[in-house]
N, C-alpha and C. Protein backbone atom coordinates (compact mmCIF):
# COMPACT_ATOMS: atom_id res chain seq x y z
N UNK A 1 -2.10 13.01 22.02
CA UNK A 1 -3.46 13.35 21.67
C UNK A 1 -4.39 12.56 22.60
N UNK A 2 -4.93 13.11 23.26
CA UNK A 2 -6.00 12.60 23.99
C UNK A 2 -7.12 11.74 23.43
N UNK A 3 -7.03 10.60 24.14
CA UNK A 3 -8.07 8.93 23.26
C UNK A 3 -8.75 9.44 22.61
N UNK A 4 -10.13 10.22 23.35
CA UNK A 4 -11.31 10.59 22.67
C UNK A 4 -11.36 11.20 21.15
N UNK A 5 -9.99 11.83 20.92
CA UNK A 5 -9.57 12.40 19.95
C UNK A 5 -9.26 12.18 18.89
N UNK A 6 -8.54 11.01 19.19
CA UNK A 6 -7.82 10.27 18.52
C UNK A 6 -8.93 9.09 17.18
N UNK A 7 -8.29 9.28 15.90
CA UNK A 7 -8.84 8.48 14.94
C UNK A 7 -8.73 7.05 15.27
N UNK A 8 -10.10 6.28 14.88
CA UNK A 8 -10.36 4.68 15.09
C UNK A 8 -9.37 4.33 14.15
N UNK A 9 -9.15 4.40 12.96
CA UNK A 9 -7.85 3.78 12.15
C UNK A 9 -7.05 5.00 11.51
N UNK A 10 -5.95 4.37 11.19
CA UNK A 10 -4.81 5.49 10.80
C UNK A 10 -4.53 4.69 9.50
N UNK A 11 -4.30 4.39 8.44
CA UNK A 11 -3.97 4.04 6.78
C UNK A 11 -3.05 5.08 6.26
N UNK A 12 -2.34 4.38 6.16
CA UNK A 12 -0.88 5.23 5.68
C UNK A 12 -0.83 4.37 4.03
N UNK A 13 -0.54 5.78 2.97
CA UNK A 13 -1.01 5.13 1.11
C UNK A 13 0.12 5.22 1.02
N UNK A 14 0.50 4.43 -0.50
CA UNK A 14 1.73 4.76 -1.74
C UNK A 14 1.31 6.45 -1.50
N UNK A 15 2.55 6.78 -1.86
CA UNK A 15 2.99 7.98 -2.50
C UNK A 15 4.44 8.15 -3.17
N UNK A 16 5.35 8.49 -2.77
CA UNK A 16 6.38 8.36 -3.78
C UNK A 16 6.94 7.15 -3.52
N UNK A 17 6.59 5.62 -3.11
CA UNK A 17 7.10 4.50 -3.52
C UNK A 17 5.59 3.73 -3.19
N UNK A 18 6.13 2.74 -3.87
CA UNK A 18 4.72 1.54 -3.87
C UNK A 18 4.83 0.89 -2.69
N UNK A 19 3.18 0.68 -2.23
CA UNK A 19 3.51 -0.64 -0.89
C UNK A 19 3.40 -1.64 -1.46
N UNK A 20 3.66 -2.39 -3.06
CA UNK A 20 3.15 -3.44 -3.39
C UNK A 20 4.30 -4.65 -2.20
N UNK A 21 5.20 -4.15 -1.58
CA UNK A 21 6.50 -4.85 -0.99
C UNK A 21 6.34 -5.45 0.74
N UNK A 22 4.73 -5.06 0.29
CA UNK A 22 4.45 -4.98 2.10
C UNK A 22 3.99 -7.07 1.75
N UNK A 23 4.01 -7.49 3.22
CA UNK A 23 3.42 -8.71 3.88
C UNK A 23 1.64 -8.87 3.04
N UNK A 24 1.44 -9.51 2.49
CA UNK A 24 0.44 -9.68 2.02
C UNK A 24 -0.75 -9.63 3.08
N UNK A 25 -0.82 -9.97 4.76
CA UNK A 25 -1.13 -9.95 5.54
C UNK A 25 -1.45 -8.31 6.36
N UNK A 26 -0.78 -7.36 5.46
CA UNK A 26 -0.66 -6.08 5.85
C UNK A 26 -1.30 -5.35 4.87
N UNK A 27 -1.30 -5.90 4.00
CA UNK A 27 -2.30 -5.00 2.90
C UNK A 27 -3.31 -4.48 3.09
N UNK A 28 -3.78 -3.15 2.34
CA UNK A 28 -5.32 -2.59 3.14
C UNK A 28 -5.49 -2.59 1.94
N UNK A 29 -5.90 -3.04 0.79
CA UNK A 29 -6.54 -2.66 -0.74
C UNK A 29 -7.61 -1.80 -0.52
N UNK A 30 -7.33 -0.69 -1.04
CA UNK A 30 -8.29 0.17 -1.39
C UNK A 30 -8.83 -0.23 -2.98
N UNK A 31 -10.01 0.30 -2.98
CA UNK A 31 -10.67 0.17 -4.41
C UNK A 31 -10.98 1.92 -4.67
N UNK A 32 -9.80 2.07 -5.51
CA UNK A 32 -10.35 3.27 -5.92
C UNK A 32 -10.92 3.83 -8.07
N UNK A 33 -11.63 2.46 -8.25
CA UNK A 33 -11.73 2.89 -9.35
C UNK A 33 -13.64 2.90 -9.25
N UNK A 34 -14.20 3.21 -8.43
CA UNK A 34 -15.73 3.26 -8.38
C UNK A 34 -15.64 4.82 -8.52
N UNK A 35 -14.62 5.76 -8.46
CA UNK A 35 -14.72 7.06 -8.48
C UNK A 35 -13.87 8.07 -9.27
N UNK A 36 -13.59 7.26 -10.81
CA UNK A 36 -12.83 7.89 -11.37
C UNK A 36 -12.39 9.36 -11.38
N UNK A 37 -13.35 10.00 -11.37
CA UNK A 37 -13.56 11.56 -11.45
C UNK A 37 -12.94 12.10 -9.89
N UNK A 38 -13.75 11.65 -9.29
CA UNK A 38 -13.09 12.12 -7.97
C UNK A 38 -11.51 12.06 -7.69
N UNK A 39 -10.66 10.82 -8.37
CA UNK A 39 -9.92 10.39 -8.16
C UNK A 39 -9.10 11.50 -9.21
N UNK A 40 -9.54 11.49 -10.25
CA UNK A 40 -8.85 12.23 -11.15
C UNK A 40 -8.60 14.51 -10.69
N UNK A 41 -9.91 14.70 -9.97
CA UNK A 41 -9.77 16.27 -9.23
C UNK A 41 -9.23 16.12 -7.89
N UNK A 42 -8.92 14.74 -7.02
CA UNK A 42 -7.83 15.12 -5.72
C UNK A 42 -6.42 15.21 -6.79
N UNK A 43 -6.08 14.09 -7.37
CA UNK A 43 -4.72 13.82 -7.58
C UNK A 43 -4.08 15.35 -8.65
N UNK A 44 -5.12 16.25 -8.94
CA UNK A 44 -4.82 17.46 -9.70
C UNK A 44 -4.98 18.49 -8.80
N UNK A 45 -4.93 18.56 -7.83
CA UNK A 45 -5.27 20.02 -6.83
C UNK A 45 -3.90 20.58 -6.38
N UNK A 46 -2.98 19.44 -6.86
CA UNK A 46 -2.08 20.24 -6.53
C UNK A 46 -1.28 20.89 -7.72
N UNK A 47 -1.56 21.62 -8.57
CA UNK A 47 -1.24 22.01 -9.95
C UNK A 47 0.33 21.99 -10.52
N UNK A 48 1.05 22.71 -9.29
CA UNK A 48 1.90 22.81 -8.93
C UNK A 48 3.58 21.75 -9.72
N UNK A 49 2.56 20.14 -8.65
CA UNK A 49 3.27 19.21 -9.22
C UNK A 49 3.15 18.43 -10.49
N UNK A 50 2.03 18.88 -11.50
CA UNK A 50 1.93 18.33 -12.63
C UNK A 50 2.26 19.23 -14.01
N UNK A 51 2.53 20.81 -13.55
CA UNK A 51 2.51 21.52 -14.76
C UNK A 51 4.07 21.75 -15.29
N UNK A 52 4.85 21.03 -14.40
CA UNK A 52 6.53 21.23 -13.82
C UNK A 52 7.18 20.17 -15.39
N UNK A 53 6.25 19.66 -15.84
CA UNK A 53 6.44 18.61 -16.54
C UNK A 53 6.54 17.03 -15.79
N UNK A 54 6.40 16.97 -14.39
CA UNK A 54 6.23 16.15 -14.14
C UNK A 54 4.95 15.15 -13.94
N UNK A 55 4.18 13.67 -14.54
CA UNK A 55 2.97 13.66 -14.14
C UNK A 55 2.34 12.81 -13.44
N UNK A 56 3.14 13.26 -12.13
CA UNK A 56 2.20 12.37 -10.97
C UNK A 56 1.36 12.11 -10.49
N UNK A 57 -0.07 12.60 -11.92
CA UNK A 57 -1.31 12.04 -11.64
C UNK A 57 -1.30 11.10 -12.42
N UNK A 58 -0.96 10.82 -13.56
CA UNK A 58 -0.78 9.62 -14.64
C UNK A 58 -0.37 8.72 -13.89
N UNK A 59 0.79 8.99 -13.07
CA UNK A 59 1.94 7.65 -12.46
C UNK A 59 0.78 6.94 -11.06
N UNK A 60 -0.13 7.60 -10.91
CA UNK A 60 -0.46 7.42 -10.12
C UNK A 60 -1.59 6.25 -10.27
N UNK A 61 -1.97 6.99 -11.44
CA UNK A 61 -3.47 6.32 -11.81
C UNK A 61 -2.74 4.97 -12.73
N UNK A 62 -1.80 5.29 -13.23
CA UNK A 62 -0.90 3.78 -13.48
C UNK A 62 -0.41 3.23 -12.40
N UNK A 63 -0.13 3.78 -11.53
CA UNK A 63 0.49 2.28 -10.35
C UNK A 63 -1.08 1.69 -10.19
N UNK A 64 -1.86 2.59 -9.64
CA UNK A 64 -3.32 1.66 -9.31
C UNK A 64 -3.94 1.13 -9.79
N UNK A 65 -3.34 0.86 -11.20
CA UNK A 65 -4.42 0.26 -12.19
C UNK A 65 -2.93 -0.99 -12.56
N UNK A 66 -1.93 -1.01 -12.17
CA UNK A 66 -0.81 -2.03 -11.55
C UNK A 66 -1.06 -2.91 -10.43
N UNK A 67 -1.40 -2.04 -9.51
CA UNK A 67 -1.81 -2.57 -8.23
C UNK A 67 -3.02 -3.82 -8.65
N UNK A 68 -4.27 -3.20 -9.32
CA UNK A 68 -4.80 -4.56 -9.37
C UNK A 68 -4.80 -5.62 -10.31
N UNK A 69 -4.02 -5.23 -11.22
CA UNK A 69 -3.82 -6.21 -11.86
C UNK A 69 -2.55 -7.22 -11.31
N UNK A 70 -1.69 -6.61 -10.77
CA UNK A 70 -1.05 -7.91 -10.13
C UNK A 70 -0.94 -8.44 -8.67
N UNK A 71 -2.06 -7.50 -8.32
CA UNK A 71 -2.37 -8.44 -6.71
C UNK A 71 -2.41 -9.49 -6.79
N UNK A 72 -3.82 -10.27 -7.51
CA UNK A 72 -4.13 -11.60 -7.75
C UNK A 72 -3.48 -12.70 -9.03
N UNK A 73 -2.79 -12.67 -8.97
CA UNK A 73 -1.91 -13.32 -10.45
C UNK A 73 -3.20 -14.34 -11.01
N UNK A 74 -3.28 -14.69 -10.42
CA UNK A 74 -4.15 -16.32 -11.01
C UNK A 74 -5.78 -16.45 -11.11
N UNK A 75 -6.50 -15.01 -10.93
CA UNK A 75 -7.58 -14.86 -10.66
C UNK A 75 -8.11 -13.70 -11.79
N UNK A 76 -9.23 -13.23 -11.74
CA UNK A 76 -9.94 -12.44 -12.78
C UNK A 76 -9.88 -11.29 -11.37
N UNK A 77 -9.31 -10.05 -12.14
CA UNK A 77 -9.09 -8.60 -11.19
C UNK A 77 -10.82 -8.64 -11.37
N UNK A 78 -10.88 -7.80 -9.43
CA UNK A 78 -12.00 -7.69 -9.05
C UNK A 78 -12.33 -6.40 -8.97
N UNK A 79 -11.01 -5.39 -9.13
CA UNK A 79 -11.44 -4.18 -9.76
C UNK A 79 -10.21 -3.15 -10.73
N UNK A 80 -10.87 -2.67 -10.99
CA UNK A 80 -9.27 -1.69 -11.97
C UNK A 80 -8.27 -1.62 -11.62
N UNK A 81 -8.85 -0.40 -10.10
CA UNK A 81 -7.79 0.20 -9.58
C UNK A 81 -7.45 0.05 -8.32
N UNK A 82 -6.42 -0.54 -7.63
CA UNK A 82 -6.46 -0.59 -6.11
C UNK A 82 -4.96 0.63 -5.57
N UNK A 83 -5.40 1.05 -4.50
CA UNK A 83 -4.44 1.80 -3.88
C UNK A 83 -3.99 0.84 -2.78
N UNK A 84 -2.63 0.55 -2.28
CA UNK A 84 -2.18 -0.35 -1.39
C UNK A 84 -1.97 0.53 -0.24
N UNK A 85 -2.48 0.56 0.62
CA UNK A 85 -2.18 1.20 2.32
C UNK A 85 -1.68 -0.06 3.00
N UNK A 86 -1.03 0.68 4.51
CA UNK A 86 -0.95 -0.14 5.85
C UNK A 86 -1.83 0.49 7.03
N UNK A 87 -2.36 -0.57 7.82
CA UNK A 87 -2.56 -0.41 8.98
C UNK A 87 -1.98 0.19 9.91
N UNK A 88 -1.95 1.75 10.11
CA UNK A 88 -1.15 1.87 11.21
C UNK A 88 -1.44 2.51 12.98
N UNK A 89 -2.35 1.73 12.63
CA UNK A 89 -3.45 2.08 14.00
C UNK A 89 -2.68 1.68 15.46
N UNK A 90 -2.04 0.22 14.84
CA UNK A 90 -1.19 0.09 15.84
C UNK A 90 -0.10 1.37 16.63
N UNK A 91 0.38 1.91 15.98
CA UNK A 91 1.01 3.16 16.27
C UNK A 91 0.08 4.00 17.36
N UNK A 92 -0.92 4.08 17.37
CA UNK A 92 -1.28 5.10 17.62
C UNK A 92 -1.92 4.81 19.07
N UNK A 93 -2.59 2.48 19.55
CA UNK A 93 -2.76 2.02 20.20
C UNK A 93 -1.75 1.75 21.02
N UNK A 94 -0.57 2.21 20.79
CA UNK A 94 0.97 1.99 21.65
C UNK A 94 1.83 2.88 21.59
N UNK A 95 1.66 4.04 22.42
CA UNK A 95 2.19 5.23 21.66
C UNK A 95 4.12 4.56 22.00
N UNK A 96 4.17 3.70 22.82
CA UNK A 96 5.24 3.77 23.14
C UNK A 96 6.08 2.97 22.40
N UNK A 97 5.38 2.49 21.05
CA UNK A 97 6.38 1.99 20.23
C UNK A 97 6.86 2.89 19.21
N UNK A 98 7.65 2.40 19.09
CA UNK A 98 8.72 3.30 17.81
C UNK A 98 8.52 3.28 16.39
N UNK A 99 8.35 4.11 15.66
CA UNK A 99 7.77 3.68 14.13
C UNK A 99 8.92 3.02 13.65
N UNK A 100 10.37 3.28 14.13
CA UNK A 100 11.52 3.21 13.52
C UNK A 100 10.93 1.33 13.61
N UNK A 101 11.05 1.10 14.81
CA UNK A 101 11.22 -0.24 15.47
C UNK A 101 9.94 -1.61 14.67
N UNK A 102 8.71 -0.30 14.51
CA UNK A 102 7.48 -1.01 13.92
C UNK A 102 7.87 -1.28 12.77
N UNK A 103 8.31 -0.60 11.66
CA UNK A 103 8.62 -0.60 10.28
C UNK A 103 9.84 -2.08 10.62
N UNK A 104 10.72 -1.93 10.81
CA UNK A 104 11.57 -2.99 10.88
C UNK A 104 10.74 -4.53 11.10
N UNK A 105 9.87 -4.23 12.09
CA UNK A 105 9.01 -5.68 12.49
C UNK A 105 8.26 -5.90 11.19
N UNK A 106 7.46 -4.63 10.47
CA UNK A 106 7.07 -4.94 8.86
C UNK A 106 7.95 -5.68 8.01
N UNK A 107 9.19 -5.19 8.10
CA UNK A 107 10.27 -5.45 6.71
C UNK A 107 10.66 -6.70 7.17
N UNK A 108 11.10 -7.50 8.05
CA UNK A 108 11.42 -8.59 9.13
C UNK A 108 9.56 -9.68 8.38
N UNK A 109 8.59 -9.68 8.59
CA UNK A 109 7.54 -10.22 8.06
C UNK A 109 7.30 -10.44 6.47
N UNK A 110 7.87 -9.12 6.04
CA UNK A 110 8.34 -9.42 4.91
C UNK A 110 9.24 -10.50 4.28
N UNK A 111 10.47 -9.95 4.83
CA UNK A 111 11.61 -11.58 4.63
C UNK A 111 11.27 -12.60 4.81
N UNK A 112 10.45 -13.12 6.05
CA UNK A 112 9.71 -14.07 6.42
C UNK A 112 8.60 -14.47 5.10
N UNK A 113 8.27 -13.80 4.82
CA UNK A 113 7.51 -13.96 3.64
C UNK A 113 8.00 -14.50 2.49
N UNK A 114 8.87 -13.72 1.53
CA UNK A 114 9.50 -14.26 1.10
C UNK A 114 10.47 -15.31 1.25
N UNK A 115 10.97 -15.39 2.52
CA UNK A 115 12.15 -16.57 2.28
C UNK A 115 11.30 -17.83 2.57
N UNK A 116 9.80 -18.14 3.32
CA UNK A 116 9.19 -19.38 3.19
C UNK A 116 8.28 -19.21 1.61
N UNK A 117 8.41 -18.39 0.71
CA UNK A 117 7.43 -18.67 -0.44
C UNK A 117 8.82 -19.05 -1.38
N UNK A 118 10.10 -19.01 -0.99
CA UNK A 118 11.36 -19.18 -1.84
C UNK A 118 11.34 -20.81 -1.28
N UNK A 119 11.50 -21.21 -0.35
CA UNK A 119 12.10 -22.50 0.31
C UNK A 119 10.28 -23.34 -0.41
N UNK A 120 9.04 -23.06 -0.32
CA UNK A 120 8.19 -23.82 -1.11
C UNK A 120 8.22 -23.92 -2.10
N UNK A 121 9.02 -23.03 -3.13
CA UNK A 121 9.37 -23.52 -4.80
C UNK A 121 10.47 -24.28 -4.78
N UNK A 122 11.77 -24.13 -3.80
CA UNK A 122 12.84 -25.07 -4.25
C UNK A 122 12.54 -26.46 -4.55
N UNK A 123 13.40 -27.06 -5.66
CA UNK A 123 13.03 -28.52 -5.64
C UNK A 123 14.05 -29.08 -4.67
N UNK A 124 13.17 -29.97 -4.37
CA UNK A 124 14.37 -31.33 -3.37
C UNK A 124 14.83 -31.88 -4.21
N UNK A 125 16.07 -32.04 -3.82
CA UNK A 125 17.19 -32.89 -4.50
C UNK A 125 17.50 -34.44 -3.10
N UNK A 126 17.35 -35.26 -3.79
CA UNK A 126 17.92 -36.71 -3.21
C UNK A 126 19.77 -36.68 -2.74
């Protein structure tokens, strides 16, 4: 796609799995509870997938109302509902990297993540 063309950011959302698993450093929090209504006629346009008996507008509007309540554990939620995206602009500033290769460098930051927030709770032993 030719530069000029090309979108200033790219945000890739949850959809059938949560990003709550991403690098805290990678998070894009969306706030999507200033627009209930709105939120409630995209996530139904597709009729299709909710009349099947399945209701992936409920699950939806429950992960995001998940999402902010356990972003901040130790703080007063600053809003209802958050949707978790990534940045993936990078992709699009390097065409010559690999999503395969990018995602791995995500999941790799991840571990990193976790295994120094695991090694700051261990206790020392003498």
């Amino acid at each position: 796609m030719p530069i000029d063309l090309r979108p200033r950011q790219v945000i890739g959302v949850e959809v059938w799995r949560s990003l709550d698993w991403l690098p805290d450093h990678r998070k894009v929090l969306l706030d999507t509870s200033t627009n209930p209504e709105l939120a409630h006629h995209l996530l139904t346009v597709f009729d299709s997938q909710i009349t099947g008996g399945k209701r992936y507008d409920l699950a939806t509007l429950g992960r995001q109302r998940a999402n902010a309540t356990f972003q901040s554990s130790h703080c007063i939620d600053r809003t209802l509902d958050v949707a978790i995206g990534i940045d993936q602009t990078e992709l699009l500033d390097h065409p010559h990297l690999a999503f395969q290769k990018w995602v791995e460098q995500v999941l790799l930051e991840f571990h990193h993540e976790v295994r120094d927030m695991l090694r700051s709770q261990q206790p020392k032993f003498n």
